[in-house]
N, C-alpha and C. Protein backbone atom coordinates (compact mmCIF):
# COMPACT_ATOMS: atom_id res chain seq x y z
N UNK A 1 0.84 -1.18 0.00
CA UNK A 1 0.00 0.00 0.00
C UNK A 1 0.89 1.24 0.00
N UNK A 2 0.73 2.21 -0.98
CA UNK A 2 1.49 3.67 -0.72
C UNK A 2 0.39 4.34 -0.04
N UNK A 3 1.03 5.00 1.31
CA UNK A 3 0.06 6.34 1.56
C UNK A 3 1.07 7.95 1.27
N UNK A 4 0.28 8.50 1.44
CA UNK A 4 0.90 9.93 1.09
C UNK A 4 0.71 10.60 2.74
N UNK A 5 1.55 11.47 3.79
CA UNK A 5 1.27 11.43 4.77
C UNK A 5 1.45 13.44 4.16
N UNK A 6 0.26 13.82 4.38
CA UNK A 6 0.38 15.51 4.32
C UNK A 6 0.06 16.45 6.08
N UNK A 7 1.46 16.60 6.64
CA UNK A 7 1.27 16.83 7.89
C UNK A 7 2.78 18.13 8.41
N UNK A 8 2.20 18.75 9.08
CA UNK A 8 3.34 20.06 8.78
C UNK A 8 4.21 19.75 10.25
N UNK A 9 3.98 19.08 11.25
CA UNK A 9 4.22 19.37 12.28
C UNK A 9 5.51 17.86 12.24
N UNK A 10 6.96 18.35 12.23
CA UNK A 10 8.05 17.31 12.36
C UNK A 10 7.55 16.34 13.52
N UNK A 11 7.25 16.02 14.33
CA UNK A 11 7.02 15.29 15.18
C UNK A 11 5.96 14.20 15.06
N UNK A 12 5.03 14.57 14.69
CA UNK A 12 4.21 13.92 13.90
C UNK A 12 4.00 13.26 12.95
N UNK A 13 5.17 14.05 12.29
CA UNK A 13 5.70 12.84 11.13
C UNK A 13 6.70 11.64 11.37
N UNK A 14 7.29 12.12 12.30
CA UNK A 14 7.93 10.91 12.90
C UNK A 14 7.25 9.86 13.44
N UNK A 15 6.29 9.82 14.30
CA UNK A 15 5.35 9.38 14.70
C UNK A 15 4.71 8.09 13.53
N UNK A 16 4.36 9.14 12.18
CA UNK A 16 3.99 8.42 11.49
C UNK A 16 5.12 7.24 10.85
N UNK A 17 5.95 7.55 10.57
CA UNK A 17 6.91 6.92 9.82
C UNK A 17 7.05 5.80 11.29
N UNK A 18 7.20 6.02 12.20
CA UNK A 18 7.55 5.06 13.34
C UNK A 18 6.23 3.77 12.69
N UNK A 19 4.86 4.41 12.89
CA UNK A 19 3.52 3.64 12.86
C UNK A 19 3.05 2.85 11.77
N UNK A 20 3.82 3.49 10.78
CA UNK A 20 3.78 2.79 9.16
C UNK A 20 5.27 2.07 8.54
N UNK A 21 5.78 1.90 9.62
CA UNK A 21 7.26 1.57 9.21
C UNK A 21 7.01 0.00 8.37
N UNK A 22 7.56 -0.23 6.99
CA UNK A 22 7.02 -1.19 6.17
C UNK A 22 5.92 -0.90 5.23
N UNK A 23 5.33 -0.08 5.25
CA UNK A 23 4.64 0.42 4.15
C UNK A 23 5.22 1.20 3.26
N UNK A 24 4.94 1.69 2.58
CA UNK A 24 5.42 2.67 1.40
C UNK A 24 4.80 4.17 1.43
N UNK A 25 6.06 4.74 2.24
CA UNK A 25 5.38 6.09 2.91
C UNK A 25 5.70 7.13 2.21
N UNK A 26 5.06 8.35 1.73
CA UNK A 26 5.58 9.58 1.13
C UNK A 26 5.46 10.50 2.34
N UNK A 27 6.35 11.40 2.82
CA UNK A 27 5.41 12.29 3.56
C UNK A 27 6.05 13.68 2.79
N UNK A 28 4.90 14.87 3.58
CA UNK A 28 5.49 16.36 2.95
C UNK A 28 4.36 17.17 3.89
N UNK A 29 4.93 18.45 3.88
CA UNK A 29 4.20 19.50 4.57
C UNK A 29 4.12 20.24 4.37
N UNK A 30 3.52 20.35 2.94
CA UNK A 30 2.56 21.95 2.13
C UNK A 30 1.78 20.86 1.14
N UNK A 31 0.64 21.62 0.57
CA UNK A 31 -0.45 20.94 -0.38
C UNK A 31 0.19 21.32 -2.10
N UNK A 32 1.38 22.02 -1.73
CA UNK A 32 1.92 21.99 -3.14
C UNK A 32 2.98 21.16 -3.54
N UNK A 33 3.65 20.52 -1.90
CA UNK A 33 4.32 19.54 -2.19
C UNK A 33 3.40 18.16 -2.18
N UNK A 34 2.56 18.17 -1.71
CA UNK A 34 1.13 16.98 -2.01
C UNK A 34 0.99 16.99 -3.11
N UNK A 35 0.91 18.00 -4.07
CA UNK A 35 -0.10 18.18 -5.43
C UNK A 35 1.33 17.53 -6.23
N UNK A 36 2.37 18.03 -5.56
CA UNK A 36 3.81 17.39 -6.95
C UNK A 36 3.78 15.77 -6.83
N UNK A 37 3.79 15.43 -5.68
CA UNK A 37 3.77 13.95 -5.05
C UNK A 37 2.43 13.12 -5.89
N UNK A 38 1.67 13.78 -5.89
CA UNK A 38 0.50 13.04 -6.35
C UNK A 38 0.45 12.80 -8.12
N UNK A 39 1.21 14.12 -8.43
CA UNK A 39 1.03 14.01 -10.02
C UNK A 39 1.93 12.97 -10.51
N UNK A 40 2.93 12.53 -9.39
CA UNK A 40 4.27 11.85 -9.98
C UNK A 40 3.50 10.13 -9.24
N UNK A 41 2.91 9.88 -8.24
CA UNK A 41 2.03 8.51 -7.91
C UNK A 41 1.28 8.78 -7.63
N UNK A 42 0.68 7.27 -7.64
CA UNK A 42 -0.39 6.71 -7.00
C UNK A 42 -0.71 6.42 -5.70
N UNK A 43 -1.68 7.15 -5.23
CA UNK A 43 -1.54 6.74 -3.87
C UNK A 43 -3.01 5.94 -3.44
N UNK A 44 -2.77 4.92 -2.79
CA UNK A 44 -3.66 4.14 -2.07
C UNK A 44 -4.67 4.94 -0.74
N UNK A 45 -3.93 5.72 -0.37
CA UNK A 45 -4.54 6.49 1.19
C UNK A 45 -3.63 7.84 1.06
N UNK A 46 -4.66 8.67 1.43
CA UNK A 46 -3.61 9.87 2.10
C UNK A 46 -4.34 10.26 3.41
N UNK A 47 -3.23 10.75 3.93
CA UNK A 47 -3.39 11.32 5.58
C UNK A 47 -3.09 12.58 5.75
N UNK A 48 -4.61 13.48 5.87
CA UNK A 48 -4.38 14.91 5.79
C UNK A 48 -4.43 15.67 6.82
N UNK A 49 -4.25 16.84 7.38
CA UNK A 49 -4.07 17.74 8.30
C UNK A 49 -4.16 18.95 7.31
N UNK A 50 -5.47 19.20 7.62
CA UNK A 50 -6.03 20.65 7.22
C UNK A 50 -5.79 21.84 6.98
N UNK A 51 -4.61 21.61 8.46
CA UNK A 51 -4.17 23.52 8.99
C UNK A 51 -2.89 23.16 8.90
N UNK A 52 -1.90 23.53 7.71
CA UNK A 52 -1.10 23.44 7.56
C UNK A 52 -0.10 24.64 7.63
N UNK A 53 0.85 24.43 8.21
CA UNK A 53 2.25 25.79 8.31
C UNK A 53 1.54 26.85 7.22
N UNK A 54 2.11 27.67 8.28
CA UNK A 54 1.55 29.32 7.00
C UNK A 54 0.19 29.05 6.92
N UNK A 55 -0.71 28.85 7.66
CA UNK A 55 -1.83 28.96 7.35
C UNK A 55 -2.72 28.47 6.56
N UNK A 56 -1.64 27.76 5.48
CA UNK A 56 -2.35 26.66 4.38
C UNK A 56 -3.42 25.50 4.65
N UNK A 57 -4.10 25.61 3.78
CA UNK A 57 -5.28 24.82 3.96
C UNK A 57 -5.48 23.58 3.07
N UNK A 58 -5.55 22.10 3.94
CA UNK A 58 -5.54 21.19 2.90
C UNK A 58 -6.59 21.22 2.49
N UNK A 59 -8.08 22.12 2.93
CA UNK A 59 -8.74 21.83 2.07
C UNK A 59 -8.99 22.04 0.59
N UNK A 60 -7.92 22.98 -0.04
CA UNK A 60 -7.64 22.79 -1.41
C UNK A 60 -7.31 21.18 -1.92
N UNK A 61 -6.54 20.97 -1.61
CA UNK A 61 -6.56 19.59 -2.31
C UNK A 61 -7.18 18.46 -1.78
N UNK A 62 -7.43 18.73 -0.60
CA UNK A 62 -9.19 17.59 -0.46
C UNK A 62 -9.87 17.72 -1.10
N UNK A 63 -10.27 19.29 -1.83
CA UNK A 63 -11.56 19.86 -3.02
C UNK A 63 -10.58 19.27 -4.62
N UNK A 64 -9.46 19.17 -4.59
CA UNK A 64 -8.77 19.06 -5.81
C UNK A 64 -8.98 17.27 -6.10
N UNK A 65 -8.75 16.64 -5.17
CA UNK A 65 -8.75 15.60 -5.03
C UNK A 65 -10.27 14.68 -5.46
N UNK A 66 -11.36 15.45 -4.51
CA UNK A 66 -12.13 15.30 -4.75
C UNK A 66 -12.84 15.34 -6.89
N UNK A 67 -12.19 16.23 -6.76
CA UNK A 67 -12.93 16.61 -8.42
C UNK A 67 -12.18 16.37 -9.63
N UNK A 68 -10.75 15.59 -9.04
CA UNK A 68 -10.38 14.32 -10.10
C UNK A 68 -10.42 13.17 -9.65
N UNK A 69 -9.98 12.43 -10.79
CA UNK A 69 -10.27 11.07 -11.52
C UNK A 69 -9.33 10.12 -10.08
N UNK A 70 -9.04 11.04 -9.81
CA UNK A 70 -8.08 10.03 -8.14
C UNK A 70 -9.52 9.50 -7.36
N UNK A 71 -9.10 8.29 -7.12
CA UNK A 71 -9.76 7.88 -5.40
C UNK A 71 -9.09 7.10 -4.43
N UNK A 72 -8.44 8.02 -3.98
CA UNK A 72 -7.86 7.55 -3.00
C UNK A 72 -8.38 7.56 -1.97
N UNK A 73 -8.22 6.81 -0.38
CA UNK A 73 -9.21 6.60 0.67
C UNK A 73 -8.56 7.70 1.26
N UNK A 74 -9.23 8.84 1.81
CA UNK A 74 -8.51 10.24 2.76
C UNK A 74 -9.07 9.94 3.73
N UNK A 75 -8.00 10.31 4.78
CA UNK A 75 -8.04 9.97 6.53
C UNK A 75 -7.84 11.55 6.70
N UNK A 76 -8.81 12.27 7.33
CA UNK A 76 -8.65 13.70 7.93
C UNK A 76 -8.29 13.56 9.42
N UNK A 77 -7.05 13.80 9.42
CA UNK A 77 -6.88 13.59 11.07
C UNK A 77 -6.78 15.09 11.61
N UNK A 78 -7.35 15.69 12.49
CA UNK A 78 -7.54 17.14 13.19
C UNK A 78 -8.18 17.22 14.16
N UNK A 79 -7.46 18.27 15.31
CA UNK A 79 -8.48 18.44 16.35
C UNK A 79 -9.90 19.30 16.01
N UNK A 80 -9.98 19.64 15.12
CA UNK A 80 -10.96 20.61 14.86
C UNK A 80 -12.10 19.84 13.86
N UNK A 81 -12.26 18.57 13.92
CA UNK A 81 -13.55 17.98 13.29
C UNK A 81 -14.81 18.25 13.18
N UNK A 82 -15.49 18.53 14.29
CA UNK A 82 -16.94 19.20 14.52
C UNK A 82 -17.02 20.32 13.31
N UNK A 83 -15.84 21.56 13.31
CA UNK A 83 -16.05 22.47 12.39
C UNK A 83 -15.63 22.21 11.64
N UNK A 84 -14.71 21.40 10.82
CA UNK A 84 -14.17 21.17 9.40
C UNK A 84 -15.22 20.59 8.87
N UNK A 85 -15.41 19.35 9.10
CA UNK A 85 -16.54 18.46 8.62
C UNK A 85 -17.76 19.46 7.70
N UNK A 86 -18.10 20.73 8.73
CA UNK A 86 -19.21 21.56 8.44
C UNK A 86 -18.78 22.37 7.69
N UNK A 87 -17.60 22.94 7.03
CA UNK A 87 -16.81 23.69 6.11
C UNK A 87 -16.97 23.16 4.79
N UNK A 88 -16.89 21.28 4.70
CA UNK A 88 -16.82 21.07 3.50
C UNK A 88 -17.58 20.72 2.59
N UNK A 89 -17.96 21.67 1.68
CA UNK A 89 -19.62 20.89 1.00
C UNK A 89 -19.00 20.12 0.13
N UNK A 90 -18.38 19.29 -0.36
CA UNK A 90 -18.43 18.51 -1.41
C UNK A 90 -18.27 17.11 -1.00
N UNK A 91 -19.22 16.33 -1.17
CA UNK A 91 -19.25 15.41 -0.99
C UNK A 91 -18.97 14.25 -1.57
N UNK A 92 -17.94 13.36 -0.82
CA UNK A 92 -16.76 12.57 -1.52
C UNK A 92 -16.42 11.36 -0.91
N UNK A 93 -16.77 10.29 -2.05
CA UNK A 93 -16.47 8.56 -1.27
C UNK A 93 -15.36 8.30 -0.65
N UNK A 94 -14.92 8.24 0.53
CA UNK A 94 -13.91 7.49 0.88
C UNK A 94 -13.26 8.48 1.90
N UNK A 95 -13.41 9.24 2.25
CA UNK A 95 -13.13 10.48 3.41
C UNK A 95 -13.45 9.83 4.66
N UNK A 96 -12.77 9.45 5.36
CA UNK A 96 -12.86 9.53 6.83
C UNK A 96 -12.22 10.44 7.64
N UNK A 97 -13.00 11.09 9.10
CA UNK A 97 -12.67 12.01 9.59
C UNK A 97 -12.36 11.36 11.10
N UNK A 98 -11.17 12.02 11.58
CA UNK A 98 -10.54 11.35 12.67
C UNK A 98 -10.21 12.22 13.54
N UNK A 99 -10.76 12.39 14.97
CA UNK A 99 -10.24 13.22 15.66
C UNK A 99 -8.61 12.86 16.20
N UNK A 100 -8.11 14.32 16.17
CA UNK A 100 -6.99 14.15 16.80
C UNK A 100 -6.46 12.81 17.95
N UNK A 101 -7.36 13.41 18.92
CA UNK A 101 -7.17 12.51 20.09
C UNK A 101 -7.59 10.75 20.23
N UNK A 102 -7.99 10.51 18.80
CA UNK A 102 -8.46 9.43 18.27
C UNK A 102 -7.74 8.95 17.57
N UNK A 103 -6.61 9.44 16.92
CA UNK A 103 -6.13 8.98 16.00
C UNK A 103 -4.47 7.74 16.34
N UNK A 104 -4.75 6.95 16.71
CA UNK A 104 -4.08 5.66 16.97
C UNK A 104 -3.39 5.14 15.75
N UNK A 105 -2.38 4.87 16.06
CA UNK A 105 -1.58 3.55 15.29
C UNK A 105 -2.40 2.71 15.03
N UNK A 106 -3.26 2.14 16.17
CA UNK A 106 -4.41 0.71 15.62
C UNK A 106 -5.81 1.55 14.47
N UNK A 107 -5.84 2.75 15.40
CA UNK A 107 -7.09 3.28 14.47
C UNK A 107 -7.04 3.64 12.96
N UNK A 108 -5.76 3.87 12.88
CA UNK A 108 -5.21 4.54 11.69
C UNK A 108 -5.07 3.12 10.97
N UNK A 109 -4.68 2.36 11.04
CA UNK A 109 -4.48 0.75 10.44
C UNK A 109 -5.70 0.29 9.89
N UNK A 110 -6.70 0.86 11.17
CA UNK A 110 -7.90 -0.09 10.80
C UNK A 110 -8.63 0.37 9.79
N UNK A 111 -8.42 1.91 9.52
CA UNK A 111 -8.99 2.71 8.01
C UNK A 111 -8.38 1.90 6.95
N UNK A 112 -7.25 2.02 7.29
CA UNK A 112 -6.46 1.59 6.19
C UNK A 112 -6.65 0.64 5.67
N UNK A 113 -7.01 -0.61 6.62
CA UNK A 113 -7.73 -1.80 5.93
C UNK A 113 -8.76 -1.73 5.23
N UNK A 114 -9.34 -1.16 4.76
CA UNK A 114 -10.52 -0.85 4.19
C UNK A 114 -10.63 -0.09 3.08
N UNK A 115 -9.05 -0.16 2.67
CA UNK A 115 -9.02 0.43 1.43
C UNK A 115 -9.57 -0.49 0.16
């Protein structure tokens, strides 16, 4: 499985790479290094974080994502779910939304299975 891990915060990415160690991991932390990553593979899953450094917003390429020919399974991991969720009108197969404080090594696996 490739996932694409889009997450700004170094620690967190470590985290991830620790939790996915054996998979086929991309990570990056801007939606323009997402958008280069994506044009160059395929990705099975991506793992997004919304509020990205500088203020950047993944919800551009959750909306970009959404309205091409990609389907990949997106894991929104953020503390701010209640209000994102309600931000995004476009409605799109395969989005799961994950609170922060929810978001587990096992929990994160178990999306993943379900790709």
């Amino acid at each position: 499985m490739r996932i694409l891990i889009v997450e700004d915060n170094k620690g967190q990415q470590m985290v991830y790479q620790h939790w996915f160690e054996g998979e086929t991991l991309d990570l990056c932390d801007s939606v323009d290094g997402a958008r280069e990553l994506i044009k160059k593979k395929k990705y099975d899953a991506v793992i997004l974080d919304l509020y990205l450094k500088d203020k950047e917003s993944g919800f551009r390429l959750l909306e970009e994502i959404a309205q091409s020919k990609l389907r990949p399974k997106i894991i929104i991991v953020s503390a701010y779910i209640d209000q994102l969720q309600e931000m995004f009108p476009v409605e799109m197969k395969g989005v799961t939304w994950i609170p922060k404080e929810e978001a587990t090594r096992e929990r994160l696996k178990e999306e993943l299975e379900r790709v």
